[in-house]
PDB file of N, CA and C in Angstrom:
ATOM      1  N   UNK A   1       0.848  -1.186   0.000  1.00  0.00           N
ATOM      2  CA  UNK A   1       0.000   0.000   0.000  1.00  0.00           C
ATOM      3  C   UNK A   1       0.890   1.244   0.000  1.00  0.00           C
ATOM      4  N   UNK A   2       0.399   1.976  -0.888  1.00  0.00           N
ATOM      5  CA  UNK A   2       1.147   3.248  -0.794  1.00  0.00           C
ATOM      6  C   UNK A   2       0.709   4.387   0.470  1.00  0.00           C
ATOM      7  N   UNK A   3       1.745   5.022   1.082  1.00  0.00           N
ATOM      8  CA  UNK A   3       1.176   5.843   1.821  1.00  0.00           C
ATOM      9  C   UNK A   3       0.768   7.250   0.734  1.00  0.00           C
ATOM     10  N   UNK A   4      -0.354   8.173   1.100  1.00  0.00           N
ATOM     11  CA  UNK A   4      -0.742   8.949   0.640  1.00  0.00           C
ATOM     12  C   UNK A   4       0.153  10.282   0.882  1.00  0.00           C
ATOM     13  N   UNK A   5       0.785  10.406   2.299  1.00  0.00           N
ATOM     14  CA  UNK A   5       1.392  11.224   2.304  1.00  0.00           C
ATOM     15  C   UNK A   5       2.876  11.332   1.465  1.00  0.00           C
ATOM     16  N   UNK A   6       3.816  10.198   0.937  1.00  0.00           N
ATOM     17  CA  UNK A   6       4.319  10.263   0.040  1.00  0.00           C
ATOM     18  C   UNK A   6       4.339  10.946  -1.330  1.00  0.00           C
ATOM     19  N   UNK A   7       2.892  10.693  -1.413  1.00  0.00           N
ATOM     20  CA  UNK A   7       2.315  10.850  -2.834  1.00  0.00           C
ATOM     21  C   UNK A   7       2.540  12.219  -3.225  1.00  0.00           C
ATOM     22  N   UNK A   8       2.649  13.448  -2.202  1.00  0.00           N
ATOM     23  CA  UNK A   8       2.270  14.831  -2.051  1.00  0.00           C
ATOM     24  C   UNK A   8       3.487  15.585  -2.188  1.00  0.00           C
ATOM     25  N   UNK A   9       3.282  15.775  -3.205  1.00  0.00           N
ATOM     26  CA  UNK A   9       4.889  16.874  -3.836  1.00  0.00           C
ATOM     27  C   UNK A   9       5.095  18.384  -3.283  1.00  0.00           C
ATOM     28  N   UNK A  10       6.007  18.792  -2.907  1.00  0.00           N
ATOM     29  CA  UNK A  10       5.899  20.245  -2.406  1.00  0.00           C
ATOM     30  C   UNK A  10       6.885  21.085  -3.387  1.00  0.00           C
ATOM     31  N   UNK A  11       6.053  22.314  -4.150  1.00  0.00           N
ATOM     32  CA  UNK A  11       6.349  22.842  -4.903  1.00  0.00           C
ATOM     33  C   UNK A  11       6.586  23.960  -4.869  1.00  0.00           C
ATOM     34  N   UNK A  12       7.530  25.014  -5.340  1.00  0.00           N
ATOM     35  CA  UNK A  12       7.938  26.376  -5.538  1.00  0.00           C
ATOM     36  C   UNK A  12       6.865  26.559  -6.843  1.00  0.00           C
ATOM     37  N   UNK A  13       6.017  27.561  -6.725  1.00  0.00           N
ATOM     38  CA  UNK A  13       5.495  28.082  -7.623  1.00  0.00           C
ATOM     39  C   UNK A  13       5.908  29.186  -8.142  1.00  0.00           C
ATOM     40  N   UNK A  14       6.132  28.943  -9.230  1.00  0.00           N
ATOM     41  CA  UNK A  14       6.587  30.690 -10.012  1.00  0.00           C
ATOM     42  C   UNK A  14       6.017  30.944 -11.130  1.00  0.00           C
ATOM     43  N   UNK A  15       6.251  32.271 -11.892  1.00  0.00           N
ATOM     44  CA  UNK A  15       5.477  32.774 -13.514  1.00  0.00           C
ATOM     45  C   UNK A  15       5.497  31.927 -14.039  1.00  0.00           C
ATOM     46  N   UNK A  16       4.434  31.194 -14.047  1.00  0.00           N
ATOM     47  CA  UNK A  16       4.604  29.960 -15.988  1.00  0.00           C
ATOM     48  C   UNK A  16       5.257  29.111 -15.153  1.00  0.00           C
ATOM     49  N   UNK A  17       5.276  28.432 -14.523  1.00  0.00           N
ATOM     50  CA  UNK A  17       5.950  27.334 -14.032  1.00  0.00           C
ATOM     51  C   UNK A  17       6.315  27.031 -12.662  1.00  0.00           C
ATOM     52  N   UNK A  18       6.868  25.682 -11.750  1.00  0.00           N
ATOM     53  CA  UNK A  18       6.708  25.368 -10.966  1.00  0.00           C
ATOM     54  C   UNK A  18       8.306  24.684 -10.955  1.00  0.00           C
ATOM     55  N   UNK A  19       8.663  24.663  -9.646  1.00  0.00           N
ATOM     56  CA  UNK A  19       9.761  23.415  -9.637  1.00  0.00           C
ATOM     57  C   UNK A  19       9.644  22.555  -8.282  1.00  0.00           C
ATOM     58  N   UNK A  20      10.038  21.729  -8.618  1.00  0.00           N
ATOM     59  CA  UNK A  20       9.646  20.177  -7.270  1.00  0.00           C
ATOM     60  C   UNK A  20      10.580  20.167  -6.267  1.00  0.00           C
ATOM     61  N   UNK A  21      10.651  20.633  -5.157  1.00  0.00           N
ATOM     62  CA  UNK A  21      11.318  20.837  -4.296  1.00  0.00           C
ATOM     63  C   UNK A  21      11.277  19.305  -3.624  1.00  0.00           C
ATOM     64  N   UNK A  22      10.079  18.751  -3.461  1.00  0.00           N
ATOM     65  CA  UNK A  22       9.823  17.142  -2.849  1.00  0.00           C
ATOM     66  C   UNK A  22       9.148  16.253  -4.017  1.00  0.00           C
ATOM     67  N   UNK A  23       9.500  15.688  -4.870  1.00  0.00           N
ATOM     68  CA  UNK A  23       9.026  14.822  -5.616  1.00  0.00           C
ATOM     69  C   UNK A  23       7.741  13.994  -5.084  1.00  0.00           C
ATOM     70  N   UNK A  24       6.744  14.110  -5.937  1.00  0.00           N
ATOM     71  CA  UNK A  24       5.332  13.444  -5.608  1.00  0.00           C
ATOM     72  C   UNK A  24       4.466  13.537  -6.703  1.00  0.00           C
ATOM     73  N   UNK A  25       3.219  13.000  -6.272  1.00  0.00           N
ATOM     74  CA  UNK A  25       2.298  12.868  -8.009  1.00  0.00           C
ATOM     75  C   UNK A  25       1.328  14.110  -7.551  1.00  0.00           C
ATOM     76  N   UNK A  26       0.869  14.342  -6.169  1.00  0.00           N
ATOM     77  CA  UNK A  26       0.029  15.409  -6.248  1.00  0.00           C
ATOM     78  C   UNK A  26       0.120  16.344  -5.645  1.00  0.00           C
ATOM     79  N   UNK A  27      -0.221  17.478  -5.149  1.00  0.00           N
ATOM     80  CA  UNK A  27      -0.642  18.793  -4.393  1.00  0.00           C
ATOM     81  C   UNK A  27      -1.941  18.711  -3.954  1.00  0.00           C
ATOM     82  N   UNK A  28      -2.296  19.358  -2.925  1.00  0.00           N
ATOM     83  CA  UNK A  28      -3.488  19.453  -2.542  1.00  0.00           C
ATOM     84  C   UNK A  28      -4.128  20.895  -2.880  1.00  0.00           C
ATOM     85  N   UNK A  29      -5.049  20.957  -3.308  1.00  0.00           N
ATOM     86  CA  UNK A  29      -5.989  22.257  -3.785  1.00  0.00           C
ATOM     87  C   UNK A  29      -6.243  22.957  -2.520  1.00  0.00           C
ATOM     88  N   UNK A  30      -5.979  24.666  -2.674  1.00  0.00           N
ATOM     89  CA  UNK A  30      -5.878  25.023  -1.043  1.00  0.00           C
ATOM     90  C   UNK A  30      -7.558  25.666  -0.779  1.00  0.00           C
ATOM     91  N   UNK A  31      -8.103  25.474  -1.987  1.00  0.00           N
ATOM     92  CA  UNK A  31      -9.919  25.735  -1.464  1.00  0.00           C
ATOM     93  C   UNK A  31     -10.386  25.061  -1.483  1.00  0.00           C
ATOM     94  N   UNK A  32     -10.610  23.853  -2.105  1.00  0.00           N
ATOM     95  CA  UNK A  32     -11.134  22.520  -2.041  1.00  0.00           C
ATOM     96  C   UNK A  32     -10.422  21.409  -1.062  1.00  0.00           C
ATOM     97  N   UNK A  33      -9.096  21.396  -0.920  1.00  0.00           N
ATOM     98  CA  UNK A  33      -8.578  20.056  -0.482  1.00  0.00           C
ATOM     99  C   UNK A  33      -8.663  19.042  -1.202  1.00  0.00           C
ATOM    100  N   UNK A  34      -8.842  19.072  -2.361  1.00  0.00           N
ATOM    101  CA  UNK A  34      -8.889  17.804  -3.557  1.00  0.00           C
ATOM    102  C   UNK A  34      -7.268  17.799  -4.204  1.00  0.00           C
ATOM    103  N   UNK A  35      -6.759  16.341  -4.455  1.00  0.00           N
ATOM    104  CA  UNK A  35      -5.387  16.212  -5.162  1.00  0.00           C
ATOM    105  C   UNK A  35      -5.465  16.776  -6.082  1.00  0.00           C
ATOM    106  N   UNK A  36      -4.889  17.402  -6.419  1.00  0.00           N
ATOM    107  CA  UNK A  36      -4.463  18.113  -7.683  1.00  0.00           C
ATOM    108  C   UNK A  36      -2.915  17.094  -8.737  1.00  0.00           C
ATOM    109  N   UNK A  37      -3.251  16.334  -9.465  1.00  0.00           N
ATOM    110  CA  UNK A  37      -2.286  15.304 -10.185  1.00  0.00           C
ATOM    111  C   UNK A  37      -1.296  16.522 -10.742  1.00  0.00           C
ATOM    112  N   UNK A  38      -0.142  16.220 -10.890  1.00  0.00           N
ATOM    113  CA  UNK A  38       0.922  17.504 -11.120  1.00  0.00           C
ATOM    114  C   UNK A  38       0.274  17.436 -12.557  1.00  0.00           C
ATOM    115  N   UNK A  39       0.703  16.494 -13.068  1.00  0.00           N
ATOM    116  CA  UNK A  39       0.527  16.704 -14.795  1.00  0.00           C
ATOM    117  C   UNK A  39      -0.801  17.443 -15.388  1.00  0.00           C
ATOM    118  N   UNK A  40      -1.280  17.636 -14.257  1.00  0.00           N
ATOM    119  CA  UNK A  40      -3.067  18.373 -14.955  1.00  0.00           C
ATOM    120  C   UNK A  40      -2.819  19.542 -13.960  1.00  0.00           C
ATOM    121  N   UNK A  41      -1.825  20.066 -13.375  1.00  0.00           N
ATOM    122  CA  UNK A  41      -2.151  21.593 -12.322  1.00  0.00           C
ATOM    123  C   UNK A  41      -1.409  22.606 -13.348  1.00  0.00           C
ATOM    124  N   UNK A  42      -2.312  23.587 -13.565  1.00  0.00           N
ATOM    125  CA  UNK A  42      -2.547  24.760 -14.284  1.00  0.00           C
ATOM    126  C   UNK A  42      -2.852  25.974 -13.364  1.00  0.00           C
ATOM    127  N   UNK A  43      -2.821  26.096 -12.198  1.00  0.00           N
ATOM    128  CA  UNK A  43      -3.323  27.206 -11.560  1.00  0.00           C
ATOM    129  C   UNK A  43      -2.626  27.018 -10.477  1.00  0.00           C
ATOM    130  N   UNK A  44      -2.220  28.298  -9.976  1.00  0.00           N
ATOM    131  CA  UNK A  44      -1.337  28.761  -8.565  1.00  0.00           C
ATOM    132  C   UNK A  44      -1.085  29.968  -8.592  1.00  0.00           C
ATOM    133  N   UNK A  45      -1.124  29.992  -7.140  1.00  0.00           N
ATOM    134  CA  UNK A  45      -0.654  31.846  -6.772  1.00  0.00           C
ATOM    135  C   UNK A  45       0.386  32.160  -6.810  1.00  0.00           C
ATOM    136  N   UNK A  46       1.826  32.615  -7.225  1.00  0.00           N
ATOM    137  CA  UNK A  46       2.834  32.697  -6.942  1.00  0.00           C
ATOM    138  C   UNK A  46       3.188  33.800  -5.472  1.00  0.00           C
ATOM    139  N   UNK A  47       1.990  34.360  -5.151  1.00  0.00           N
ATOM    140  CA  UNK A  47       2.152  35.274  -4.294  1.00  0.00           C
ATOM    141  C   UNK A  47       1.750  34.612  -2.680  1.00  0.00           C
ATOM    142  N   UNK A  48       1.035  33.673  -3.028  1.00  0.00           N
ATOM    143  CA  UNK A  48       0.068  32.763  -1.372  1.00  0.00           C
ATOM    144  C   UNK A  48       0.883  31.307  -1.322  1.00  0.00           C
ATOM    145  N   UNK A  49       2.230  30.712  -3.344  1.00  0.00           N
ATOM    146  CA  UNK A  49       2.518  29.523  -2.495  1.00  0.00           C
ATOM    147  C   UNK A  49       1.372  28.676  -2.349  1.00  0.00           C
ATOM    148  N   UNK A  50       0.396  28.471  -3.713  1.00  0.00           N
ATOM    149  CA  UNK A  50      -0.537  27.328  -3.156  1.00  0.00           C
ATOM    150  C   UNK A  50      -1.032  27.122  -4.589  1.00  0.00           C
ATOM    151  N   UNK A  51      -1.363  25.813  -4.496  1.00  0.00           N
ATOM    152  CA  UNK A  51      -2.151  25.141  -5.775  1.00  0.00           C
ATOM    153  C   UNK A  51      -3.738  25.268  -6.237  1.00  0.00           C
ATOM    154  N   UNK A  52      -4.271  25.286  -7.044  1.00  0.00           N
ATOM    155  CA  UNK A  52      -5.710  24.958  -6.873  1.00  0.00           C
ATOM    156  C   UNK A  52      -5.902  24.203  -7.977  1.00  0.00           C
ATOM    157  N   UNK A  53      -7.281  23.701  -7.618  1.00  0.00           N
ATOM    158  CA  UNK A  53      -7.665  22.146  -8.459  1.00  0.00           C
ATOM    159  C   UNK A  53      -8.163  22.803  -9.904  1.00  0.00           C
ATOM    160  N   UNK A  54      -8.614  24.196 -10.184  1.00  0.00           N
ATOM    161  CA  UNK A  54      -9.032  24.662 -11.352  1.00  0.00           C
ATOM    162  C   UNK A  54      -9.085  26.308 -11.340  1.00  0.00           C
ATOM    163  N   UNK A  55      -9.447  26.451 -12.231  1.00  0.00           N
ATOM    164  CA  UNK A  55      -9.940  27.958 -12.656  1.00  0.00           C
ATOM    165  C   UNK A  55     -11.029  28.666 -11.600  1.00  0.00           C
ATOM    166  N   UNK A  56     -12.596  27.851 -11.344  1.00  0.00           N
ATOM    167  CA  UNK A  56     -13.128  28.354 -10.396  1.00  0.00           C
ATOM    168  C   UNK A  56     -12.560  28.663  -8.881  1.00  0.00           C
ATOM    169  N   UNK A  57     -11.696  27.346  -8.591  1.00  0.00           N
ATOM    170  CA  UNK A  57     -10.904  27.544  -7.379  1.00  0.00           C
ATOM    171  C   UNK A  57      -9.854  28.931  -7.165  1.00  0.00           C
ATOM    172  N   UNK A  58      -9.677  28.930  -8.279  1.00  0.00           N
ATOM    173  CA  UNK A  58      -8.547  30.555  -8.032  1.00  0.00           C
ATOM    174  C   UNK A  58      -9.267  31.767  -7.595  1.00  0.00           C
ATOM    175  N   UNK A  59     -10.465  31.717  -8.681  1.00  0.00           N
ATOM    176  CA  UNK A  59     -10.919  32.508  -8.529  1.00  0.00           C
ATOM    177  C   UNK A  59     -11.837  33.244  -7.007  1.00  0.00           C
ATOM    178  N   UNK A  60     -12.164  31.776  -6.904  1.00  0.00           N
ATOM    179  CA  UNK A  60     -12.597  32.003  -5.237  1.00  0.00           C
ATOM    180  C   UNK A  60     -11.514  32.474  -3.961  1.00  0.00           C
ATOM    181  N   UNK A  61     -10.235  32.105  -4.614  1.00  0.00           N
ATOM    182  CA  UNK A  61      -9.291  32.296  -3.227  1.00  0.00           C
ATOM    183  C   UNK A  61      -8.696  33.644  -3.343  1.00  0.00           C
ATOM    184  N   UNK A  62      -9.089  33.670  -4.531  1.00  0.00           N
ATOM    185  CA  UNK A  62      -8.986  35.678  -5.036  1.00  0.00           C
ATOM    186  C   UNK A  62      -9.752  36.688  -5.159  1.00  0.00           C
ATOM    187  N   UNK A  63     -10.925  36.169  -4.562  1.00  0.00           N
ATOM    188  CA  UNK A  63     -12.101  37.090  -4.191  1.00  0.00           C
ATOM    189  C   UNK A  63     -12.945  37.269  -5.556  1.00  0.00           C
ATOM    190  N   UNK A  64     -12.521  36.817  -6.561  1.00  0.00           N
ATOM    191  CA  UNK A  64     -12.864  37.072  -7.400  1.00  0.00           C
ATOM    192  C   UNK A  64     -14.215  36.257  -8.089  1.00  0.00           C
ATOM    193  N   UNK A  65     -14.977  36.459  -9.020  1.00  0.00           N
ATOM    194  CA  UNK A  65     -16.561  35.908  -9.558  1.00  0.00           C
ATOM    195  C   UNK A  65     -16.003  35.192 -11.110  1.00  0.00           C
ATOM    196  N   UNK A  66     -16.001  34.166 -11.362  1.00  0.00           N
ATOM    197  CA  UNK A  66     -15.723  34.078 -12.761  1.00  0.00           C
ATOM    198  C   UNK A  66     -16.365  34.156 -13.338  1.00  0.00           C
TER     199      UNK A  66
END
């Protein structure tokens, strides 16, 4: 059995891109709490350091209405 906490990569987020500070398959979405699979994460704050599972999720953690 795999542990789950393994699984959980910790990432430097920056402009256009990310680098893997802890090797893992996912991130956790910081408004939802849902895995976020690296190969499908498209959205992050570079300013808060956090992932989100989509487009609506950003938008919520940015006050923002899409």
């Amino acid at each position: 059995m795999v542990d789950s906490a393994s699984e959980q990569a910790l990432l430097h987020y920056g402009d256009g891109e990310f680098a893997v500070i802890r090797p893992g398959r996912t991130v956790t979405c910081a408004v939802s709490g849902r895995p976020v699979p690296l190969e499908t994460l498209r959205y992050w704050s570079t300013r808060l350091q956090e992932a989100y599972a989509g487009p609506a999720e950003a938008f919520q953690r940015l006050g923002q209405v899409p």
